[in-house]
C-alpha atoms as a PDB file:
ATOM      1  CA  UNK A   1     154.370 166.366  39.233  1.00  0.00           C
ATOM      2  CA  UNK A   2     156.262 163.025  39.345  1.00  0.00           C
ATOM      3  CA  UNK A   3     156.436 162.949  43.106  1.00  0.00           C
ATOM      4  CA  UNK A   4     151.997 163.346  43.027  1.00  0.00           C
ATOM      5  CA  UNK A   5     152.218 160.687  40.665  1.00  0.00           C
ATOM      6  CA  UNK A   6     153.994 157.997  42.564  1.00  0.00           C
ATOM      7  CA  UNK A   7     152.230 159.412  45.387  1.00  0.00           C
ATOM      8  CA  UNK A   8     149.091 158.587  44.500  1.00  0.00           C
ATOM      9  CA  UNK A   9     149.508 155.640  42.830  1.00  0.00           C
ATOM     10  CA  UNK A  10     151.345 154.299  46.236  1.00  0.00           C
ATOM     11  CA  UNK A  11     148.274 155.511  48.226  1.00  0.00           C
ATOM     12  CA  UNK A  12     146.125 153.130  45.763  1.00  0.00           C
ATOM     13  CA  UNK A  13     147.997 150.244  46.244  1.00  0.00           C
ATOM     14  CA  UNK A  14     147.875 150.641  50.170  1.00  0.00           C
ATOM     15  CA  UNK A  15     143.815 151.249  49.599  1.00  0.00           C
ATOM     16  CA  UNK A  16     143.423 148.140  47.246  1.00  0.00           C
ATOM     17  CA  UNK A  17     145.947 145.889  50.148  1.00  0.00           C
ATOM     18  CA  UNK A  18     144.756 147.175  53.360  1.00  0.00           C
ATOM     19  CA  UNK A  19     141.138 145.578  53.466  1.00  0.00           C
ATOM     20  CA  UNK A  20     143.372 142.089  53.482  1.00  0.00           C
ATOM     21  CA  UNK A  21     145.866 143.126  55.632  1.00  0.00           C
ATOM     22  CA  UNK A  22     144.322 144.176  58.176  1.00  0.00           C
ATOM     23  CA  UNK A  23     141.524 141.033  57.705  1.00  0.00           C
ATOM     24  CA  UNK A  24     144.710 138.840  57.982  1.00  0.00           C
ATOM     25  CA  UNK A  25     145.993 140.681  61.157  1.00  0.00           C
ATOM     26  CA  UNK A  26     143.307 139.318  62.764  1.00  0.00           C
ATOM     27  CA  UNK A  27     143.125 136.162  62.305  1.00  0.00           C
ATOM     28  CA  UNK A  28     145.080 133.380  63.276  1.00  0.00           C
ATOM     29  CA  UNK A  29     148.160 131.633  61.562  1.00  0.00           C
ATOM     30  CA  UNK A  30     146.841 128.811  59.744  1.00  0.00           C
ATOM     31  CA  UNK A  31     150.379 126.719  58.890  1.00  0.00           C
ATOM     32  CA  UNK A  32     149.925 123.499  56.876  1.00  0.00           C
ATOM     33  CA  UNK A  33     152.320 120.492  56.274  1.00  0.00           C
ATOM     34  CA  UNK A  34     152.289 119.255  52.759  1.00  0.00           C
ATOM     35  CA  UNK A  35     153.856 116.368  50.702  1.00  0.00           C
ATOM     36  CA  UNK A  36     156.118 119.131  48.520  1.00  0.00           C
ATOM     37  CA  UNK A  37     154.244 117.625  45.456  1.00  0.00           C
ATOM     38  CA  UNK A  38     150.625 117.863  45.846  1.00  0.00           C
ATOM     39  CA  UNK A  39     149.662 120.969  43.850  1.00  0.00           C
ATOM     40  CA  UNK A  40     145.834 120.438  45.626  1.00  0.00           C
ATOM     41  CA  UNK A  41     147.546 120.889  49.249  1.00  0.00           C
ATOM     42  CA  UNK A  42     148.924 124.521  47.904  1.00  0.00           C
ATOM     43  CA  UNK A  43     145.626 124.734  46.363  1.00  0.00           C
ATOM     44  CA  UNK A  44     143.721 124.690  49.842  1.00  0.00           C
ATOM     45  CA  UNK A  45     145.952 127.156  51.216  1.00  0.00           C
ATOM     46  CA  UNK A  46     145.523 129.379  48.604  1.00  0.00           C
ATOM     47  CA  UNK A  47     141.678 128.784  49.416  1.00  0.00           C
ATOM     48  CA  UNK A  48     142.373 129.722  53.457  1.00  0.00           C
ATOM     49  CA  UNK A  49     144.730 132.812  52.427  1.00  0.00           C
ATOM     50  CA  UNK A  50     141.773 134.135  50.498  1.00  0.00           C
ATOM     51  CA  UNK A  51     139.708 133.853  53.347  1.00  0.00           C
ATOM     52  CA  UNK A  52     141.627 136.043  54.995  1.00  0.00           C
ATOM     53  CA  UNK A  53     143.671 133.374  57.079  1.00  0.00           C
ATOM     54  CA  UNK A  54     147.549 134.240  57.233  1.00  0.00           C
ATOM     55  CA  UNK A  55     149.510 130.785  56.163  1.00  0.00           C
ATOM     56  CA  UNK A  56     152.477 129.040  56.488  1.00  0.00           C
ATOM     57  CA  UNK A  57     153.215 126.087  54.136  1.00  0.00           C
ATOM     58  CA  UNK A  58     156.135 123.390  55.855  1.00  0.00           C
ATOM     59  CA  UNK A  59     157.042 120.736  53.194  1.00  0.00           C
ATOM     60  CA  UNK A  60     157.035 117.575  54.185  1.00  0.00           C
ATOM     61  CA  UNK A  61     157.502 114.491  52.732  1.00  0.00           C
ATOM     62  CA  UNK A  62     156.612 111.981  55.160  1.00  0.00           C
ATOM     63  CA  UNK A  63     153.160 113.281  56.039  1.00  0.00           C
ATOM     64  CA  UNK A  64     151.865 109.917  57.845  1.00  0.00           C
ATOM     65  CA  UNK A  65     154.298 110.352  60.497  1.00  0.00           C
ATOM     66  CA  UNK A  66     152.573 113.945  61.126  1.00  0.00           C
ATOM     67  CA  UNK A  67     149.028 112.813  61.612  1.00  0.00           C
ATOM     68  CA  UNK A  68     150.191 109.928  63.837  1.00  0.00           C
ATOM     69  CA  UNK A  69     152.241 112.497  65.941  1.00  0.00           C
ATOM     70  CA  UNK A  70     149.024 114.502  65.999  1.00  0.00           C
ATOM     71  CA  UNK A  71     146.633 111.908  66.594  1.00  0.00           C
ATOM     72  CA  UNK A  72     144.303 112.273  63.713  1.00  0.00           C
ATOM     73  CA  UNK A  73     142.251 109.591  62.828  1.00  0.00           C
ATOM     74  CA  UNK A  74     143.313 107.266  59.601  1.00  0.00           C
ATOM     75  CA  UNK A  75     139.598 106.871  58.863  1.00  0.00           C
ATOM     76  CA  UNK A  76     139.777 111.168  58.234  1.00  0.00           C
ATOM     77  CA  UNK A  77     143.520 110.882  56.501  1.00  0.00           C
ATOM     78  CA  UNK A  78     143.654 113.203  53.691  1.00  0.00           C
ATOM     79  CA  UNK A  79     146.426 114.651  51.997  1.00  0.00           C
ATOM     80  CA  UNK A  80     147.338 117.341  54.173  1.00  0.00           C
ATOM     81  CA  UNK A  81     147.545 118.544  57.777  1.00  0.00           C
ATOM     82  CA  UNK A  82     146.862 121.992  59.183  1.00  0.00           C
ATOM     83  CA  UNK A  83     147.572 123.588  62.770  1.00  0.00           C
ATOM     84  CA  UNK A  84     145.574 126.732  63.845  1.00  0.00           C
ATOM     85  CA  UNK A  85     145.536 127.795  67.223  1.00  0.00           C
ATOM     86  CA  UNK A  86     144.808 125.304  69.668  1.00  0.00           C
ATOM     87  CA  UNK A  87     142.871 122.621  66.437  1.00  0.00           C
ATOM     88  CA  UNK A  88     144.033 121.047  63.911  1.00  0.00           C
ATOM     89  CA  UNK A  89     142.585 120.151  60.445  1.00  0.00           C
ATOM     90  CA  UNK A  90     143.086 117.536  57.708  1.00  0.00           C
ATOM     91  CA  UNK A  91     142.591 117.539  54.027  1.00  0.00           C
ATOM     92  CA  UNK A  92     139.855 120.321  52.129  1.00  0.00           C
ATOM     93  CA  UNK A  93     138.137 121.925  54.776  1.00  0.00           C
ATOM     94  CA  UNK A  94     136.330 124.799  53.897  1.00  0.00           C
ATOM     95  CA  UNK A  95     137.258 128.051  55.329  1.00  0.00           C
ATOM     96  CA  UNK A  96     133.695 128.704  56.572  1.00  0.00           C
ATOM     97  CA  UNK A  97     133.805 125.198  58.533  1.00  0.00           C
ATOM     98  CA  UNK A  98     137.815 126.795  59.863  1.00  0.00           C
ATOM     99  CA  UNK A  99     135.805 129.811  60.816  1.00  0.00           C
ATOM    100  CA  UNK A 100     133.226 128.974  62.622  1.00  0.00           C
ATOM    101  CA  UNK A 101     135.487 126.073  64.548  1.00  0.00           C
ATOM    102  CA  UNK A 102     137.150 129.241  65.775  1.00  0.00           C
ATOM    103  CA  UNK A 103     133.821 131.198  66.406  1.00  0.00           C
ATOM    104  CA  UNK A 104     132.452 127.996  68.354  1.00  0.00           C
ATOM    105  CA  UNK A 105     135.140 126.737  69.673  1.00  0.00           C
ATOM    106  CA  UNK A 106     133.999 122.991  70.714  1.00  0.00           C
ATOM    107  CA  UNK A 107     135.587 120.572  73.326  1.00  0.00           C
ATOM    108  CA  UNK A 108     137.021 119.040  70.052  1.00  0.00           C
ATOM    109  CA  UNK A 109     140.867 118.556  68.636  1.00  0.00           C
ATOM    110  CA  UNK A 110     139.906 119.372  65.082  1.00  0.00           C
ATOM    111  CA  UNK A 111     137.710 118.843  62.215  1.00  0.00           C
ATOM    112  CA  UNK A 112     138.759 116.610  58.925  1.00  0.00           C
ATOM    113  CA  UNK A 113     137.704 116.184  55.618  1.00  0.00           C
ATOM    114  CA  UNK A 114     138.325 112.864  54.517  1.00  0.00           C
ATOM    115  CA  UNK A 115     139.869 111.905  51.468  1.00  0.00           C
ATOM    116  CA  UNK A 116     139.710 114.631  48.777  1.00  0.00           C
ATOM    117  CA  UNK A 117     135.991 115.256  47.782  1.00  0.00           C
ATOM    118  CA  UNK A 118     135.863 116.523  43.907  1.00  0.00           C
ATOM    119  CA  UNK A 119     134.709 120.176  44.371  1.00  0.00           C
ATOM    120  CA  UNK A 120     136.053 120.596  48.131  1.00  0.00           C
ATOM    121  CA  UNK A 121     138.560 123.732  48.561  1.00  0.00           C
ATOM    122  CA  UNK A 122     141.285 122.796  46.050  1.00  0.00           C
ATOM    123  CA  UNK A 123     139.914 119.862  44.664  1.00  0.00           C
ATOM    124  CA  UNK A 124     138.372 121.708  41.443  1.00  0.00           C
ATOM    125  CA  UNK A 125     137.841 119.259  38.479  1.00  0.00           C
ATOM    126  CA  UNK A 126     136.922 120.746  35.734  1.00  0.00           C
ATOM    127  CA  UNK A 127     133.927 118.904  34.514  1.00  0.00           C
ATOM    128  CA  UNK A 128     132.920 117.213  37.286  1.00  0.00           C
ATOM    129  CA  UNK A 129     130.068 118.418  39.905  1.00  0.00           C
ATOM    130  CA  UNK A 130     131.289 118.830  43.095  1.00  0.00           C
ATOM    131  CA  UNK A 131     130.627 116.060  45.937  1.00  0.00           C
ATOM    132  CA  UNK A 132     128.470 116.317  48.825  1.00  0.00           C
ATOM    133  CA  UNK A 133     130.917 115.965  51.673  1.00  0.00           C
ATOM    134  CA  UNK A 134     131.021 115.942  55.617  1.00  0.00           C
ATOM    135  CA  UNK A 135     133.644 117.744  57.864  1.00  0.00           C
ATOM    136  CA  UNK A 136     134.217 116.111  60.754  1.00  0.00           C
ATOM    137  CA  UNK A 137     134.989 117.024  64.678  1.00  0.00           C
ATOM    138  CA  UNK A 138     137.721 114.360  66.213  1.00  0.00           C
ATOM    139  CA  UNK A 139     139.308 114.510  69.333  1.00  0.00           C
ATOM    140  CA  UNK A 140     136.743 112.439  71.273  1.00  0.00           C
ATOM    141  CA  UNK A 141     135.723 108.759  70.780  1.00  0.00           C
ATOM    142  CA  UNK A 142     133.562 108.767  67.409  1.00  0.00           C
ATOM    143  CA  UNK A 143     134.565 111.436  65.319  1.00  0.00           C
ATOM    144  CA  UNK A 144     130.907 113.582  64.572  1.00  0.00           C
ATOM    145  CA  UNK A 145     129.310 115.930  61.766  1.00  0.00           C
ATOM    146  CA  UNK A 146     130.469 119.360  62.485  1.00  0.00           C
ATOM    147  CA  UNK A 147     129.263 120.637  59.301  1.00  0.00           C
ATOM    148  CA  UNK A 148     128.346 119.292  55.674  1.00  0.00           C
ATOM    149  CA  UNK A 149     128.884 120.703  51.866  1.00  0.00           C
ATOM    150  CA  UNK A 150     128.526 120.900  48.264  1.00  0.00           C
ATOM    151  CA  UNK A 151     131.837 121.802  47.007  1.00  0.00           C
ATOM    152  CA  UNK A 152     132.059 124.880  48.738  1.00  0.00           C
ATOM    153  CA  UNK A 153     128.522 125.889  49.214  1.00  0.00           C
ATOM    154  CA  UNK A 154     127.212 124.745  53.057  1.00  0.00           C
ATOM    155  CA  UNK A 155     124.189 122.103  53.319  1.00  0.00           C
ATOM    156  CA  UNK A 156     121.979 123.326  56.568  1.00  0.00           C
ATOM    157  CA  UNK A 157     121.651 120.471  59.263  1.00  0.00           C
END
């Protein structure tokens, strides 16, 4: 009776995990480079995970020298730097903006949110109403709106 016990309660635990897993499987590795104290950096991964992203989180205390190597704009500096794929992204972008980069696909080399908007993906301040904020598309001369938000909840164009 033991062994249809653990059993079952093993077969629940693959149900409960398997909707993520395999959601995960199929997307791609989101891995983010961090200063190894900004809890709102771990926060935004957390954020991406959730959305079904896989991530991998590379401490790194001398950030600046990452978006210079990577050619981000200093005008869209945030706090942290992402590589998915082919794109790269900086600071709180939602994961809906990360998903439909990947569903579109533009002649772009990533999309930024600059600075750290109250209300963005791991920027929750508890009192506060979250910003309006823009995520950008770099990678050709003038960085352009790619999509814009409330906190987490997308303004149509």
């Amino acid at each position: 009776m033991n062994m249809d016990r653990r059993r079952m309660l093993l077969l629940a635990g693959v149900t409960l995990l398997t909707p993520t897993a395999v959601r995960a499987a199929g997307q791609p590795l989101v891995t983010v480079y961090k200063d190894p104290s900004c809890n709102c950096c771990s926060a935004w991964a957390d954020h991406i995970a959730r959305a079904g992203f896989p991530t991998k989180i590379v401490e790194e205390p001398r950030m600046n020298t990452i978006k210079v190597r990577f050619g981000i704009p200093s005008a869209l500096w945030s706090c942290h730097t992402a590589e998915v794929e082919n794109f790269l992204l900086e600071g709180h972008v939602p994961a809906a903006a990360l998903a439909r980069l990947l569903a579109v696909r533009p002649s772009v080399r990533g999309i930024a949110v600059a600075g750290m908007p109250v209300g963005s993906p791991g920027m929750d301040v508890a009192g506060m109403e979250p910003e309006t904020y823009n995520v950008m598309a770099f990678g050709s001369e003038t960085p352009s709106l790619f999509m814009r938000f409330r906190g987490t909840s997308l303004i149509p164009n």
